[in-house]
PDB file of N, CA and C in Angstrom:
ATOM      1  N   UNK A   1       0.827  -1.188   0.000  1.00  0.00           N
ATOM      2  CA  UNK A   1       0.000   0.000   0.000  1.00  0.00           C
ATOM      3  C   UNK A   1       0.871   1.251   0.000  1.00  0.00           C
ATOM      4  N   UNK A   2       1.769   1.549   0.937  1.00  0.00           N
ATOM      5  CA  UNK A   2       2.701   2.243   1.119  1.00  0.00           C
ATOM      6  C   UNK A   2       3.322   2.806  -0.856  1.00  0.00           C
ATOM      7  N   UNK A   3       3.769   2.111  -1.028  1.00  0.00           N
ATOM      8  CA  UNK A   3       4.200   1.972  -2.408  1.00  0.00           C
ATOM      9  C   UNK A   3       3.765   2.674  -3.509  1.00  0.00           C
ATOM     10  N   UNK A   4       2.089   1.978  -3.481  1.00  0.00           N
ATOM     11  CA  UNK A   4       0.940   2.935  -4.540  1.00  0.00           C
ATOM     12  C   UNK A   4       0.614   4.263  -3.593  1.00  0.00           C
ATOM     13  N   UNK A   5       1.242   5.238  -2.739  1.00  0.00           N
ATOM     14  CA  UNK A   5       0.708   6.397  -2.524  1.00  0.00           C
ATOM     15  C   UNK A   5       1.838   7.316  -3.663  1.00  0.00           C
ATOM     16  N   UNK A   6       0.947   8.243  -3.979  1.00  0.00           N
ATOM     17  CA  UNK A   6       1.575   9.512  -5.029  1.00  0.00           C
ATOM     18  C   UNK A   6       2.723   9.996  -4.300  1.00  0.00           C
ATOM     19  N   UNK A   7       2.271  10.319  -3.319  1.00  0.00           N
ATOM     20  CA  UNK A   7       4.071  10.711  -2.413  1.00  0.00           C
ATOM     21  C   UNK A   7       4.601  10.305  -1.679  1.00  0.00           C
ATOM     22  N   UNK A   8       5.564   9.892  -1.196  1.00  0.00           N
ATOM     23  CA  UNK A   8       5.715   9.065  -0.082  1.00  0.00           C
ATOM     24  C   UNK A   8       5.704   9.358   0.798  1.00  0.00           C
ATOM     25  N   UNK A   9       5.048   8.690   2.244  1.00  0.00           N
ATOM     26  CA  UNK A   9       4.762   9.094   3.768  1.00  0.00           C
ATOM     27  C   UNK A   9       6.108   9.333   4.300  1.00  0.00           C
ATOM     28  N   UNK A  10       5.770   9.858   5.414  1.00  0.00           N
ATOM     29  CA  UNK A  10       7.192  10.368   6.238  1.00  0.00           C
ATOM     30  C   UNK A  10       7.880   9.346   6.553  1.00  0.00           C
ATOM     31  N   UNK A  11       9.095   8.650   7.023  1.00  0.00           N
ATOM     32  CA  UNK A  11       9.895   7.805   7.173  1.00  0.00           C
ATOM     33  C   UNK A  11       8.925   7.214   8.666  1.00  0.00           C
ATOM     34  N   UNK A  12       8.840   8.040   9.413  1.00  0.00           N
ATOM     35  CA  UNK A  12       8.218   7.481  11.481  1.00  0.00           C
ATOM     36  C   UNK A  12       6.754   6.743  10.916  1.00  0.00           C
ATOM     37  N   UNK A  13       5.649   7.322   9.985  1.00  0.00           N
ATOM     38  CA  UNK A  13       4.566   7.016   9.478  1.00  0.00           C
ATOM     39  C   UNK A  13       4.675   5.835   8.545  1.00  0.00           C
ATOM     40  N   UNK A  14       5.954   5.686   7.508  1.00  0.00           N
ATOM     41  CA  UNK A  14       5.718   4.337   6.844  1.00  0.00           C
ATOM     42  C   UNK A  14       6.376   3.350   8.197  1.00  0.00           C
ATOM     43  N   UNK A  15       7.010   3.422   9.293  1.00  0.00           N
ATOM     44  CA  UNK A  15       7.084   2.549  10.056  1.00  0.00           C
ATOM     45  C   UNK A  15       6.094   2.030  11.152  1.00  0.00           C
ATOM     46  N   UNK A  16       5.321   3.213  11.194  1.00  0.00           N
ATOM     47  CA  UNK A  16       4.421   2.357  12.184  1.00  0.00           C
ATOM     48  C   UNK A  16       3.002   1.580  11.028  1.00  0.00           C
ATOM     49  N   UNK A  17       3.111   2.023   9.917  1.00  0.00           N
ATOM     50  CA  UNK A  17       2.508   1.358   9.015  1.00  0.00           C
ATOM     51  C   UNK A  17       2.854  -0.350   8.957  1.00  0.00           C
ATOM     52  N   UNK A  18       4.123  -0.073   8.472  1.00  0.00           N
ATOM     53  CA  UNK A  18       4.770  -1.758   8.931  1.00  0.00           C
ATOM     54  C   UNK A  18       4.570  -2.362  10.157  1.00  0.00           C
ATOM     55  N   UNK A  19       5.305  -1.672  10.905  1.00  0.00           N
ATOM     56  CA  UNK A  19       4.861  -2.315  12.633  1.00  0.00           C
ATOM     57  C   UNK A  19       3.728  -3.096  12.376  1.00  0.00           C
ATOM     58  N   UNK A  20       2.568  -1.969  12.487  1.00  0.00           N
ATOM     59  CA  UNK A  20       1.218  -2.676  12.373  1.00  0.00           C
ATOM     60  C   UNK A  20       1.040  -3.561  11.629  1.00  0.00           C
ATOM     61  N   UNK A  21       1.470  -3.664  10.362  1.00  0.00           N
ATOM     62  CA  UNK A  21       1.007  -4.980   9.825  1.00  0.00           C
ATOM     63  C   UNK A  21       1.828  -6.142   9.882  1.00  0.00           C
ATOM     64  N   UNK A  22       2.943  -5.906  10.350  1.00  0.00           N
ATOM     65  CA  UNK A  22       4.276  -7.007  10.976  1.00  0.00           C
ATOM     66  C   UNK A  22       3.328  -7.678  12.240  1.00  0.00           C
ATOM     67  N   UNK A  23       2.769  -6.644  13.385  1.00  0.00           N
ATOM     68  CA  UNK A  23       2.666  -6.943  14.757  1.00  0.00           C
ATOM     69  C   UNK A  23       1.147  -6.897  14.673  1.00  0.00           C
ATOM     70  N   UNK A  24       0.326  -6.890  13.907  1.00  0.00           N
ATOM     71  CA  UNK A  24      -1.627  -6.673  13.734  1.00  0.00           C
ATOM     72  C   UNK A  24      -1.425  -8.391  14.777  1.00  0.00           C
ATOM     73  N   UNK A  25      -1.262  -9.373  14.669  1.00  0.00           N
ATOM     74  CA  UNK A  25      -2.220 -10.450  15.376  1.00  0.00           C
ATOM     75  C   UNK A  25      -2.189 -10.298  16.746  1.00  0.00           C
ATOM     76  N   UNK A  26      -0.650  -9.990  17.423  1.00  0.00           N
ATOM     77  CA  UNK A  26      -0.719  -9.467  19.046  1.00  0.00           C
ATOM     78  C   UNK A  26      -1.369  -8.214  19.109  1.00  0.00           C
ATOM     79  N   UNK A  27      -1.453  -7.050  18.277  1.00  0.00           N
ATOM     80  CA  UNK A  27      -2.350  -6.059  18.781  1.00  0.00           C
ATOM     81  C   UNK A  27      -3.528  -6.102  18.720  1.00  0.00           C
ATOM     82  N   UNK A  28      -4.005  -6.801  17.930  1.00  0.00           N
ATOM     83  CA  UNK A  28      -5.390  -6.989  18.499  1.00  0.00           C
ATOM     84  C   UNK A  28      -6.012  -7.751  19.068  1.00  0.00           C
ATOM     85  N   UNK A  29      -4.805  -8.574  19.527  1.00  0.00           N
ATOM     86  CA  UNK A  29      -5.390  -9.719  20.494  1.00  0.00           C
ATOM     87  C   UNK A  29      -5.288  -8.539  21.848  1.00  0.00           C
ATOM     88  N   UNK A  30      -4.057  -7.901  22.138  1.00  0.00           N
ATOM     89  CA  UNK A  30      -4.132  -6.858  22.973  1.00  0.00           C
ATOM     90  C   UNK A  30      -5.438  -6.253  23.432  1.00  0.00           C
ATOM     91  N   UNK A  31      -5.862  -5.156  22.202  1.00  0.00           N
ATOM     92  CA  UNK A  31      -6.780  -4.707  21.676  1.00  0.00           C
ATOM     93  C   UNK A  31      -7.913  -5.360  21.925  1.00  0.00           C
ATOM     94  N   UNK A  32      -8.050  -6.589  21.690  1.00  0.00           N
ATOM     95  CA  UNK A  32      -9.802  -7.445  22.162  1.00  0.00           C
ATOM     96  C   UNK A  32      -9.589  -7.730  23.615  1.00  0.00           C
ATOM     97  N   UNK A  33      -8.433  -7.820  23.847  1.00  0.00           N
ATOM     98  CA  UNK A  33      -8.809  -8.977  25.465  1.00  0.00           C
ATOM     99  C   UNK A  33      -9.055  -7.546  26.591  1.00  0.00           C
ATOM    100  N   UNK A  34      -8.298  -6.166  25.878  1.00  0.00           N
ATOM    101  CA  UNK A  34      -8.784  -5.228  27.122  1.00  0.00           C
ATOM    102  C   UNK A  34     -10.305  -3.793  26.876  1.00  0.00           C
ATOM    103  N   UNK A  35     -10.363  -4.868  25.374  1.00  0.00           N
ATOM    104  CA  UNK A  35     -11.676  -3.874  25.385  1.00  0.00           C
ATOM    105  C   UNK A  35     -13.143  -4.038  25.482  1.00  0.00           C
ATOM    106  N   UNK A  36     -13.619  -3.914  26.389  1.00  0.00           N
ATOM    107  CA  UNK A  36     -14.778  -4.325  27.333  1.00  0.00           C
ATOM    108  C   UNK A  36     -15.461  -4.218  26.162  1.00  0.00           C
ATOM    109  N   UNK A  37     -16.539  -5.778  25.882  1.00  0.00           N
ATOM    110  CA  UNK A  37     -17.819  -5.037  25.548  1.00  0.00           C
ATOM    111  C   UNK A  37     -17.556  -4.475  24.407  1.00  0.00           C
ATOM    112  N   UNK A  38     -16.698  -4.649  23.388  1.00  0.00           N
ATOM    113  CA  UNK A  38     -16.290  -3.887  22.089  1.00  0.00           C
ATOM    114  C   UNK A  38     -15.043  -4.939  21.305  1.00  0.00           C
ATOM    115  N   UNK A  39     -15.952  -5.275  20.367  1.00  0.00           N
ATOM    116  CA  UNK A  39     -15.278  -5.979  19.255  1.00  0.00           C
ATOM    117  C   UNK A  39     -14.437  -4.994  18.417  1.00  0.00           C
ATOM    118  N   UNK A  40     -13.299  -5.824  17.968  1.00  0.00           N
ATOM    119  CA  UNK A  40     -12.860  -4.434  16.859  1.00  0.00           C
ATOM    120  C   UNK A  40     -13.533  -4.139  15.687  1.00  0.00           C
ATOM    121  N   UNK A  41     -14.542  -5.152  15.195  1.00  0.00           N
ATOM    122  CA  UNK A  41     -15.164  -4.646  14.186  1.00  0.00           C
ATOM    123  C   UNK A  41     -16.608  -3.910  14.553  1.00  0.00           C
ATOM    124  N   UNK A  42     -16.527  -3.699  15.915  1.00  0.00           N
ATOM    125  CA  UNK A  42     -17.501  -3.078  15.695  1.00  0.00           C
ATOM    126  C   UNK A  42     -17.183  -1.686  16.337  1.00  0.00           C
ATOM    127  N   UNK A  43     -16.133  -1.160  16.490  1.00  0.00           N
ATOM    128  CA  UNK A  43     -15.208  -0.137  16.566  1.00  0.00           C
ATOM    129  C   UNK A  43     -15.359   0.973  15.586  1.00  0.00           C
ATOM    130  N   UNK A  44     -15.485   2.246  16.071  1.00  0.00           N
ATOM    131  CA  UNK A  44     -15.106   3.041  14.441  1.00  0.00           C
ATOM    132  C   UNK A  44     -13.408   2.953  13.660  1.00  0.00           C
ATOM    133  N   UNK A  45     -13.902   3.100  12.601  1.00  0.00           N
ATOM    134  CA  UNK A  45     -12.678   2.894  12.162  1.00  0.00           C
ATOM    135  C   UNK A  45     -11.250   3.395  12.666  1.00  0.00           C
ATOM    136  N   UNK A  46     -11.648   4.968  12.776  1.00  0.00           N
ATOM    137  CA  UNK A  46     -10.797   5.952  12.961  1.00  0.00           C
ATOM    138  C   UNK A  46      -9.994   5.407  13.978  1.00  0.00           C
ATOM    139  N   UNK A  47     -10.884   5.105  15.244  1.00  0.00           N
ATOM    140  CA  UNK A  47     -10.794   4.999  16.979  1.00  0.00           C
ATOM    141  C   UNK A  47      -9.630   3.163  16.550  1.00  0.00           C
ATOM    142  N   UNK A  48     -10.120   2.347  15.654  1.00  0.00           N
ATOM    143  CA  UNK A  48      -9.667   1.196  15.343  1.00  0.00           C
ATOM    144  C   UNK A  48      -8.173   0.965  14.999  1.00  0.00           C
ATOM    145  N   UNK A  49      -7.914   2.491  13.817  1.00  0.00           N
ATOM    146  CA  UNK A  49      -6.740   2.734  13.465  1.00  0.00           C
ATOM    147  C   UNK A  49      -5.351   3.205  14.486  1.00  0.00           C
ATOM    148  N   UNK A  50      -6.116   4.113  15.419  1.00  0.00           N
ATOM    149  CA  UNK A  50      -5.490   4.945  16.214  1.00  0.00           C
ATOM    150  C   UNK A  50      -5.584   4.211  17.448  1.00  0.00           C
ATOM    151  N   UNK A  51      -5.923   3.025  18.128  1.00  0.00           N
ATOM    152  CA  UNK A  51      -5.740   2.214  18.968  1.00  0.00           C
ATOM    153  C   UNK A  51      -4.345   1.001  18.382  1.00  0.00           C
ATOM    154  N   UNK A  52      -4.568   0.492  17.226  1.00  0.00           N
ATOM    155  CA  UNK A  52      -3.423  -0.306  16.668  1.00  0.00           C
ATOM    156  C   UNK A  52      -2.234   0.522  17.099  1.00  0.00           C
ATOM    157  N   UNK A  53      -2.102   1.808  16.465  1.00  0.00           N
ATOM    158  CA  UNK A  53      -1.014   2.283  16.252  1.00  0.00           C
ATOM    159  C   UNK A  53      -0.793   2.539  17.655  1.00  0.00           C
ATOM    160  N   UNK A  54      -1.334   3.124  18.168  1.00  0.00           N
ATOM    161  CA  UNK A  54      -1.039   3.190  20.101  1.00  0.00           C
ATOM    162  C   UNK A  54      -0.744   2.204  20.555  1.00  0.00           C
ATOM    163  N   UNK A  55      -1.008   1.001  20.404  1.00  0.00           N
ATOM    164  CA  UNK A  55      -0.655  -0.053  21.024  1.00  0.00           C
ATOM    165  C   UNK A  55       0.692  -0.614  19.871  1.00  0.00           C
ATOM    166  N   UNK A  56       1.077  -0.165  18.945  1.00  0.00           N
ATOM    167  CA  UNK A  56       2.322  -0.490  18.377  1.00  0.00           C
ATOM    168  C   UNK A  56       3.551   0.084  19.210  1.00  0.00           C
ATOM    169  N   UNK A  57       3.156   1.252  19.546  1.00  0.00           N
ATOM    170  CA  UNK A  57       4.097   2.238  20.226  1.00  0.00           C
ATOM    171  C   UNK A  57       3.829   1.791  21.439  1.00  0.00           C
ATOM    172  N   UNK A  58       3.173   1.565  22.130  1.00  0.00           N
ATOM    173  CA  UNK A  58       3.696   0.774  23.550  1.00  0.00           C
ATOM    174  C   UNK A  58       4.374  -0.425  23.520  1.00  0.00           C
ATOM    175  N   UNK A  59       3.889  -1.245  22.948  1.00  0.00           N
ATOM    176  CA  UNK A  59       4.418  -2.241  22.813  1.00  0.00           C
ATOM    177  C   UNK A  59       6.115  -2.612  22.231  1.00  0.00           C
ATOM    178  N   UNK A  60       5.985  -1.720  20.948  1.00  0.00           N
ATOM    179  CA  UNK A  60       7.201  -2.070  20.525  1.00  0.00           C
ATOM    180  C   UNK A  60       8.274  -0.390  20.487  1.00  0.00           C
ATOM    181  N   UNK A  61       7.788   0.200  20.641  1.00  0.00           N
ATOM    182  CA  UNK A  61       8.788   1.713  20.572  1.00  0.00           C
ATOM    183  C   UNK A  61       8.933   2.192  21.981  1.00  0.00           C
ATOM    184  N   UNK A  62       9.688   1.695  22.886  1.00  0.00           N
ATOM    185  CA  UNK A  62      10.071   2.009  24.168  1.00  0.00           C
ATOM    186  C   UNK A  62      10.232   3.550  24.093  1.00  0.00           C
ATOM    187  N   UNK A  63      10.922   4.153  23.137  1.00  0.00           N
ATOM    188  CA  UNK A  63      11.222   5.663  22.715  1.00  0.00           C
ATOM    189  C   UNK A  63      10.454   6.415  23.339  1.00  0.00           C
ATOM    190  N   UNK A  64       9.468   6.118  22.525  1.00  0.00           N
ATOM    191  CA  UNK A  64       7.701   6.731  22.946  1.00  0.00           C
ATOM    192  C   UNK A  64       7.081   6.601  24.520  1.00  0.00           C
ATOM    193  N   UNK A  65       7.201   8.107  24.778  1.00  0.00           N
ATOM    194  CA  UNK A  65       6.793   7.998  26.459  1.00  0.00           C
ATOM    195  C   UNK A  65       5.363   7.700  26.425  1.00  0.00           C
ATOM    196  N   UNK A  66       4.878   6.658  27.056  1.00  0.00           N
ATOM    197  CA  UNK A  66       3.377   6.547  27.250  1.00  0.00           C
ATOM    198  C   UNK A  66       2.619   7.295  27.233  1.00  0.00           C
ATOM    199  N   UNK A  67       2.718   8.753  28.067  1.00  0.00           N
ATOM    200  CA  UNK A  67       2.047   9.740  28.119  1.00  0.00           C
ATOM    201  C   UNK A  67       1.765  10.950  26.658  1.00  0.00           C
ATOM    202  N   UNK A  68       2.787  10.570  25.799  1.00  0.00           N
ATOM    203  CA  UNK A  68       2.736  10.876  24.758  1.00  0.00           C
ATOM    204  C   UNK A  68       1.962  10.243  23.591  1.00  0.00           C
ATOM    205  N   UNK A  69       2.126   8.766  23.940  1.00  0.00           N
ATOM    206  CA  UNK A  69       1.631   8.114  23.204  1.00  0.00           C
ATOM    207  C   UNK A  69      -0.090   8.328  22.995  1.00  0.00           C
ATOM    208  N   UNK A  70      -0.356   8.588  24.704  1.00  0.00           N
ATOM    209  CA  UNK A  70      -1.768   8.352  24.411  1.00  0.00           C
ATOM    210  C   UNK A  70      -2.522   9.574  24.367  1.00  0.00           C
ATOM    211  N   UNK A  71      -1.218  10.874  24.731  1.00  0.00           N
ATOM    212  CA  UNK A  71      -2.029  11.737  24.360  1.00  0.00           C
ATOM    213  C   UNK A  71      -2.532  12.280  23.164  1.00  0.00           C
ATOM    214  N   UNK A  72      -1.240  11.862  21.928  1.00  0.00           N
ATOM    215  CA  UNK A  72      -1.916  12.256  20.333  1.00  0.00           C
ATOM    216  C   UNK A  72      -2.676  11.249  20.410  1.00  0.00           C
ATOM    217  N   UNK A  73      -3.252   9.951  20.521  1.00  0.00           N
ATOM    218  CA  UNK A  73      -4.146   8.977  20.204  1.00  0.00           C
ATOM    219  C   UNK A  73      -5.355   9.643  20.841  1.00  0.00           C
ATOM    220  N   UNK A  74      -5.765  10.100  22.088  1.00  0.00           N
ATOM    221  CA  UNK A  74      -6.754  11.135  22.034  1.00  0.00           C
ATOM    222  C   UNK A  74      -6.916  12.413  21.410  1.00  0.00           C
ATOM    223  N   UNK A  75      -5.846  12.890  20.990  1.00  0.00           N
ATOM    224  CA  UNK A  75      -6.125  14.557  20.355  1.00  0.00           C
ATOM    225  C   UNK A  75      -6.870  13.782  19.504  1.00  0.00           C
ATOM    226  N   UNK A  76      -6.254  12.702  18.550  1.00  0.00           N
ATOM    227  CA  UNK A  76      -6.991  12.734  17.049  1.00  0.00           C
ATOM    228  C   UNK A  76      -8.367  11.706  17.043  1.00  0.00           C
ATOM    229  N   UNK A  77      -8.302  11.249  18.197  1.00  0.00           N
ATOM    230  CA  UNK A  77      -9.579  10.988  18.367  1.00  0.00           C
ATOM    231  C   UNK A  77     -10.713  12.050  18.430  1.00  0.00           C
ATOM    232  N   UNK A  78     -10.822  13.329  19.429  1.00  0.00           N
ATOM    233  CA  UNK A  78     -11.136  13.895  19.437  1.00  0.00           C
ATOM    234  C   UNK A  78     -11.319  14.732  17.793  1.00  0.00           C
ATOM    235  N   UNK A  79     -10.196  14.779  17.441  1.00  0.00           N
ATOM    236  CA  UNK A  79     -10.381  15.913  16.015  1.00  0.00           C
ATOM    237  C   UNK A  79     -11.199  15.120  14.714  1.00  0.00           C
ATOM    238  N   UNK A  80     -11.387  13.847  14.818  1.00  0.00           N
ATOM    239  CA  UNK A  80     -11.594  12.756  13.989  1.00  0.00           C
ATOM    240  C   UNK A  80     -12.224  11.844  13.872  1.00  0.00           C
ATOM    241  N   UNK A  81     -12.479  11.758  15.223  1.00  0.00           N
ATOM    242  CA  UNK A  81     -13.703  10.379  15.307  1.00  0.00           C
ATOM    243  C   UNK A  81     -15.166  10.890  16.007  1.00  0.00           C
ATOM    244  N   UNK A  82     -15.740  10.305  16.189  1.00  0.00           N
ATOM    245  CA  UNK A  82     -17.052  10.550  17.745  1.00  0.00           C
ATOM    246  C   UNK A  82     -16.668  10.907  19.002  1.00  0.00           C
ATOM    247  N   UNK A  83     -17.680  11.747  19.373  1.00  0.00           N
ATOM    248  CA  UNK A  83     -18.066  12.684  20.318  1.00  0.00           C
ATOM    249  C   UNK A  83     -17.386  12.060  21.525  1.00  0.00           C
ATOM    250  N   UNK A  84     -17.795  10.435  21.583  1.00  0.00           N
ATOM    251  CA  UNK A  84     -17.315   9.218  22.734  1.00  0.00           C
ATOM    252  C   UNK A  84     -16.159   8.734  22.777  1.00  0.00           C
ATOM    253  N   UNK A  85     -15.626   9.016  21.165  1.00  0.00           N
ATOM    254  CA  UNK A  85     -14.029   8.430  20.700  1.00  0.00           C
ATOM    255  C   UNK A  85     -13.182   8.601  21.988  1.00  0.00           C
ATOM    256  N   UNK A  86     -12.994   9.724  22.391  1.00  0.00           N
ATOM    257  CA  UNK A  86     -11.604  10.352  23.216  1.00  0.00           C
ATOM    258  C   UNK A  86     -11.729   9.880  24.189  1.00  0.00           C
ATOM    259  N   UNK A  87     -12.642   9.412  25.056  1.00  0.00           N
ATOM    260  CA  UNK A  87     -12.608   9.005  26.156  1.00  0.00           C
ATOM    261  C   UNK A  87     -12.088   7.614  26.184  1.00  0.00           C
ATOM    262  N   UNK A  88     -13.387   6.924  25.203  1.00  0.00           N
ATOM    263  CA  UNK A  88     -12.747   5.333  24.959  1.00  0.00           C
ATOM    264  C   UNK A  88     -11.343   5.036  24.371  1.00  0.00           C
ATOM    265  N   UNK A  89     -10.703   5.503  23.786  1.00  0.00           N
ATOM    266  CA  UNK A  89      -9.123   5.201  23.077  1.00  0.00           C
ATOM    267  C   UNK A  89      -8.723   6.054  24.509  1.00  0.00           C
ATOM    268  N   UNK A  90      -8.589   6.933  25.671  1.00  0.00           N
ATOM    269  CA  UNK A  90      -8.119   7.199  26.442  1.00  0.00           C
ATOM    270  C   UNK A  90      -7.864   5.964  27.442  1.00  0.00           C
ATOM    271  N   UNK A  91      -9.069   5.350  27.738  1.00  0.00           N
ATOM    272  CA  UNK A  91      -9.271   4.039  28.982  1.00  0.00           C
ATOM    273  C   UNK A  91      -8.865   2.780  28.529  1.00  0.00           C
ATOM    274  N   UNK A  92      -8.917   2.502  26.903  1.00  0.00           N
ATOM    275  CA  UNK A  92      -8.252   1.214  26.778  1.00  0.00           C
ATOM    276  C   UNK A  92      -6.802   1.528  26.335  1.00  0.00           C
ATOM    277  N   UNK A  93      -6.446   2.827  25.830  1.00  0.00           N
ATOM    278  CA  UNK A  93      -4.429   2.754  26.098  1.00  0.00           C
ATOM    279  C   UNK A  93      -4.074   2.679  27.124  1.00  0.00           C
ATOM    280  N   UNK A  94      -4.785   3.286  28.209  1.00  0.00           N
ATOM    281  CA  UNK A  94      -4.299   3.044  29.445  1.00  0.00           C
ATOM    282  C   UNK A  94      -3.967   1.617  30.329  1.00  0.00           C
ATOM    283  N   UNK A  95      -5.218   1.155  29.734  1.00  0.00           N
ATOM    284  CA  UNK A  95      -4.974  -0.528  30.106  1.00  0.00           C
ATOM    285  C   UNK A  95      -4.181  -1.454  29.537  1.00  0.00           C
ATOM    286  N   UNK A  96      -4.230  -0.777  28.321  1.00  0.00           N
ATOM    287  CA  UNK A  96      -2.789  -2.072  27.027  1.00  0.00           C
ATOM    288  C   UNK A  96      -2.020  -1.317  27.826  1.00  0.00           C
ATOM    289  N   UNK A  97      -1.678   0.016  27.990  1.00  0.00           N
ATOM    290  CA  UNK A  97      -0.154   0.113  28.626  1.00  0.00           C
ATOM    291  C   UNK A  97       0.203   0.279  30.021  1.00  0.00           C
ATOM    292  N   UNK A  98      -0.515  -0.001  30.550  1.00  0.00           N
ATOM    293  CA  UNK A  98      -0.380  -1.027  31.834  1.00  0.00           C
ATOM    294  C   UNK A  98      -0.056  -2.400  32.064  1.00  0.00           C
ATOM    295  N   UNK A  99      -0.678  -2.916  30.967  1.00  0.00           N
ATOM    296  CA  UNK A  99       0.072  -4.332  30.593  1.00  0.00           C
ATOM    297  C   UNK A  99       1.287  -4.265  30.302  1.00  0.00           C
ATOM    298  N   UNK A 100       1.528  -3.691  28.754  1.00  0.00           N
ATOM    299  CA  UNK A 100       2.729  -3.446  28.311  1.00  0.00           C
ATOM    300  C   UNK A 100       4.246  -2.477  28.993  1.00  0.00           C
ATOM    301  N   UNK A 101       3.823  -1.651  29.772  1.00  0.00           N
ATOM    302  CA  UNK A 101       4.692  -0.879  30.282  1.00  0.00           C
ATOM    303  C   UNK A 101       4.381  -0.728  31.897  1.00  0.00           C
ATOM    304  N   UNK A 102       4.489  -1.979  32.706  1.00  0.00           N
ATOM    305  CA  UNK A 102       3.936  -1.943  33.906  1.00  0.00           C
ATOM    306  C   UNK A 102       4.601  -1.411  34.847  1.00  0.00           C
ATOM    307  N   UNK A 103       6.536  -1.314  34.317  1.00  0.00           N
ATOM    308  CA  UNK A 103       7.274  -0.351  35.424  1.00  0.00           C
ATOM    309  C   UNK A 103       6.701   0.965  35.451  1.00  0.00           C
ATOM    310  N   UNK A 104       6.075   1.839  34.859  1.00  0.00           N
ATOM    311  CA  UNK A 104       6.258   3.234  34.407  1.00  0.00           C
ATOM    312  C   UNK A 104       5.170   3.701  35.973  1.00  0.00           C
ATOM    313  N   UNK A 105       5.476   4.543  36.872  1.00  0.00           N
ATOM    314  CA  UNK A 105       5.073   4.806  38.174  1.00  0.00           C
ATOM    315  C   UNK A 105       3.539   5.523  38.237  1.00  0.00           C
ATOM    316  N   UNK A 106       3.057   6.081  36.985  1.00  0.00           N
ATOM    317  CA  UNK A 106       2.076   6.780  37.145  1.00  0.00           C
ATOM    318  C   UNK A 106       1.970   7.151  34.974  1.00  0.00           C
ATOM    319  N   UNK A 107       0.563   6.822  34.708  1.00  0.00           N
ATOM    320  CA  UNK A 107       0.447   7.245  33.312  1.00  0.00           C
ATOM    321  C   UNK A 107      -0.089   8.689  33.476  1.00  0.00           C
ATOM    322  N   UNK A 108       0.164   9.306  32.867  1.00  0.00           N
ATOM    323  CA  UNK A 108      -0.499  10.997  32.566  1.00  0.00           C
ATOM    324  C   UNK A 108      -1.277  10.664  31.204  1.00  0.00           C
ATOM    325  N   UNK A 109      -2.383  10.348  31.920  1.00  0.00           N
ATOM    326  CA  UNK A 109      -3.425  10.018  30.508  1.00  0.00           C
ATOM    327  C   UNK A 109      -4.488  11.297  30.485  1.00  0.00           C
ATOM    328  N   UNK A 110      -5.453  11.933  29.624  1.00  0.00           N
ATOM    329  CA  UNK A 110      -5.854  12.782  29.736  1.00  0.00           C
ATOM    330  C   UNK A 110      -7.540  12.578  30.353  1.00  0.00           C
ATOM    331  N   UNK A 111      -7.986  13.380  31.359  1.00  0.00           N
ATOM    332  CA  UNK A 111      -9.426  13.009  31.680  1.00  0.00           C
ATOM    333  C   UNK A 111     -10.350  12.864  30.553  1.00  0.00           C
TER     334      UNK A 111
END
């Protein structure tokens, strides 16, 4: 996919592109086992996309401070998805990265 775009994505964006589709069967096993009550297909897309990729970056980009991670995964929830988006992609990054990053002393996730 990457390939057939007219210009090419930024170098950080075609990698978490890969990630995700290298690492899609653990993230959404991630992804299903901590999201209450919510299948991924029955997810909006947007909220679907931007949970993978959040949970790529916890999981595999130590770089990425958690609190960062989940705070663009809510901005663009908010700018992009439903009214409900921001809250829900707020409460289940918090829980994949609690799994995934269980030393970290305190997440700064956004209310």
């Amino acid at each position: 996919m990457l390939a057939e775009l007219p210009v090419a994505p930024q170098p950080y964006a075609a990698n978490l592109a890969r990630g995700v589709e290298e690492h899609q069967a653990r993230i959404d096993e991630l992804i299903s086992r901590h999201a209450i009550d919510w299948s991924l297909d029955r997810m909006p897309v947007v909220d679907r996309a931007l949970v993978r990729i959040a949970t790529l970056e916890l999981g595999w980009r130590p770089d990425v401070p958690t609190s960062v991670v989940i705070s663009e995964a809510v901005e663009l929830a908010k700018e992009y998805s439903t009214e409900d988006s921001s809250g829900f992609v707020n409460g289940l990054l918090a829980t994949i990265a609690h799994e995934l990053r269980p030393d970290e002393d305190k997440l700064n996730v956004q209310p």
